[in-house]
C-alpha atoms as a PDB file:
ATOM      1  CA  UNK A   1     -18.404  51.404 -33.744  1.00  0.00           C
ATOM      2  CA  UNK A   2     -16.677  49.675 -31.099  1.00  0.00           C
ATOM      3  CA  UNK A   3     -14.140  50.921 -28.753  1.00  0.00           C
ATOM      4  CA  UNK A   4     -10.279  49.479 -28.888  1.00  0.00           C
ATOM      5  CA  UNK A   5      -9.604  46.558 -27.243  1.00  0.00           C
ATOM      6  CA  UNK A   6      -7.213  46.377 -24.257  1.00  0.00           C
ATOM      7  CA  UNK A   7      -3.885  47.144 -24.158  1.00  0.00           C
ATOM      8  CA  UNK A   8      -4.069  49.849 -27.262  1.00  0.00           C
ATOM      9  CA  UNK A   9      -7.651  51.761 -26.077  1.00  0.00           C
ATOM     10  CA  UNK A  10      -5.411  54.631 -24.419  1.00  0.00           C
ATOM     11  CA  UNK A  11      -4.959  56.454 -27.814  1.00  0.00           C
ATOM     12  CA  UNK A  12      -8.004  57.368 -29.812  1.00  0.00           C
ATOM     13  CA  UNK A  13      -7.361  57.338 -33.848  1.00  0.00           C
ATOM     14  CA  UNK A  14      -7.431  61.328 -34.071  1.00  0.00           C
ATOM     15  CA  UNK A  15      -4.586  61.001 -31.307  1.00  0.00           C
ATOM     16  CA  UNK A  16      -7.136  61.623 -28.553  1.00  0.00           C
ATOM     17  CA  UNK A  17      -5.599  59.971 -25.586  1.00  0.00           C
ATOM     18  CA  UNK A  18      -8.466  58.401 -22.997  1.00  0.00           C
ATOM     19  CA  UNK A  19      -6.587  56.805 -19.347  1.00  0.00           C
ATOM     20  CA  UNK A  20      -8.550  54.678 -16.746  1.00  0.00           C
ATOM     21  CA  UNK A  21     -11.209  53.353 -18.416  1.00  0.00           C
ATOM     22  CA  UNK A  22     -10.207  49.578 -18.736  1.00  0.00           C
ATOM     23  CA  UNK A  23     -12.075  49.103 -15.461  1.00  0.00           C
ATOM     24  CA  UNK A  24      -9.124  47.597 -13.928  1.00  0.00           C
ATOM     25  CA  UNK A  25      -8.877  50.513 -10.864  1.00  0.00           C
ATOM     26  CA  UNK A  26      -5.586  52.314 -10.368  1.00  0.00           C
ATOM     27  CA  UNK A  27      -3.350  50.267 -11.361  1.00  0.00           C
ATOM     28  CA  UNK A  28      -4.779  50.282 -15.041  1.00  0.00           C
ATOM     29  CA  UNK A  29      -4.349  54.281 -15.236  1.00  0.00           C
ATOM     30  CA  UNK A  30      -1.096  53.788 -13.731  1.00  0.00           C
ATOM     31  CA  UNK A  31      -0.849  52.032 -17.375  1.00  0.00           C
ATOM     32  CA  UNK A  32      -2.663  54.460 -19.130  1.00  0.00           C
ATOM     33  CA  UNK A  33      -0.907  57.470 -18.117  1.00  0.00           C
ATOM     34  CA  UNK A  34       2.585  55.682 -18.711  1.00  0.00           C
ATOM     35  CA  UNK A  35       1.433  54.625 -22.063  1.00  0.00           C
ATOM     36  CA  UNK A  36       0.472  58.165 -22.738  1.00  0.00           C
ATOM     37  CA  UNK A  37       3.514  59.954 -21.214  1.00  0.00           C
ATOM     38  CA  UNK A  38       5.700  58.148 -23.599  1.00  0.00           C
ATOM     39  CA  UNK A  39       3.512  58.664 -26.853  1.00  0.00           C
ATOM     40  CA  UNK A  40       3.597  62.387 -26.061  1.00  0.00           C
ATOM     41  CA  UNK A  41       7.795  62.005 -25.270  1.00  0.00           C
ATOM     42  CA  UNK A  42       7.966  60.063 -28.909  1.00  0.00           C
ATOM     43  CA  UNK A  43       6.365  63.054 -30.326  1.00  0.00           C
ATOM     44  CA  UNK A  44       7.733  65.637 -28.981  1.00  0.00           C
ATOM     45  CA  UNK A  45      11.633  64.551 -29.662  1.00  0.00           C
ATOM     46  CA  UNK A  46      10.764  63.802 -33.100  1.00  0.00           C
ATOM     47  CA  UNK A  47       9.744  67.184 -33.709  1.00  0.00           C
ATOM     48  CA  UNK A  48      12.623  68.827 -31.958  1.00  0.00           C
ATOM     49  CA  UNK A  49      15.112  67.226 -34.251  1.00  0.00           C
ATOM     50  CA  UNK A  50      16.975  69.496 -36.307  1.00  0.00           C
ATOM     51  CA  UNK A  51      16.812  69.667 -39.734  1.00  0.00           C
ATOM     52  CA  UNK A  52      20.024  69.176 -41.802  1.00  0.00           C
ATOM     53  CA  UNK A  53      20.019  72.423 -44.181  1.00  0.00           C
ATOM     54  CA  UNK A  54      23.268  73.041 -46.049  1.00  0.00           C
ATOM     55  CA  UNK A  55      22.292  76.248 -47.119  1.00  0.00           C
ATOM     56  CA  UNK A  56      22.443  74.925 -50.838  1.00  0.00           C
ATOM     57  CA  UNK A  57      19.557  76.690 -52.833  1.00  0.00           C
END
Protein backbone atom coordinates (compact mmCIF):
# COMPACT_ATOMS: atom_id res chain seq x y z
CA UNK A 1 0.00 0.00 0.00
CA UNK A 2 1.51 3.20 -0.67
CA UNK A 3 2.08 6.04 1.59
CA UNK A 4 0.09 9.61 1.00
CA UNK A 5 1.41 11.82 -1.26
CA UNK A 6 2.72 15.27 -0.24
CA UNK A 7 1.01 17.84 1.21
CA UNK A 8 -1.78 15.41 3.03
CA UNK A 9 0.91 12.44 4.36
CA UNK A 10 0.89 14.22 7.94
CA UNK A 11 -2.40 12.45 8.99
CA UNK A 12 -2.60 8.70 8.76
CA UNK A 13 -6.36 7.33 7.93
CA UNK A 14 -6.88 5.98 11.66
CA UNK A 15 -5.97 9.75 12.58
CA UNK A 16 -2.37 8.75 13.27
CA UNK A 17 -0.49 11.92 12.71
CA UNK A 18 3.34 11.24 11.21
CA UNK A 19 5.62 15.00 10.93
CA UNK A 20 9.04 15.24 9.10
CA UNK A 21 9.12 12.64 6.90
CA UNK A 22 8.67 14.45 3.44
CA UNK A 23 12.47 14.59 3.36
CA UNK A 24 12.38 18.21 2.90
CA UNK A 25 14.59 19.00 6.43
CA UNK A 26 13.14 21.42 8.94
CA UNK A 27 11.32 23.42 7.24
CA UNK A 28 8.94 20.48 6.11
CA UNK A 29 8.18 19.56 9.95
CA UNK A 30 7.82 23.11 10.51
CA UNK A 31 4.75 22.11 8.06
CA UNK A 32 3.98 19.06 9.58
CA UNK A 33 3.65 20.09 13.04
CA UNK A 34 1.50 23.24 11.94
CA UNK A 35 -0.65 21.01 9.92
CA UNK A 36 -1.05 18.84 12.92
CA UNK A 37 -1.50 21.55 15.61
CA UNK A 38 -4.50 22.77 13.81
CA UNK A 39 -6.17 19.26 13.09
CA UNK A 40 -5.89 18.60 16.82
CA UNK A 41 -7.36 22.57 17.53
CA UNK A 42 -10.36 21.56 14.88
CA UNK A 43 -11.01 18.68 17.06
CA UNK A 44 -10.81 19.68 20.11
CA UNK A 45 -13.31 22.91 19.74
CA UNK A 46 -15.72 20.78 18.05
CA UNK A 47 -16.01 18.64 20.91
CA UNK A 48 -16.17 21.37 23.48
CA UNK A 49 -19.26 22.82 21.95
CA UNK A 50 -22.19 22.72 24.03
CA UNK A 51 -25.03 20.91 23.36
CA UNK A 52 -28.41 22.74 23.10
CA UNK A 53 -30.73 20.64 25.63
CA UNK A 54 -34.06 22.26 26.47
CA UNK A 55 -34.75 19.99 29.06
CA UNK A 56 -37.87 18.75 26.98
CA UNK A 57 -38.23 14.89 27.59
Amino acid sequence: MAGRSYPDHWKGENGLYCAGMVRRGIYGSYEDAEHIADDISKQLRSSSKPTHNNGSA
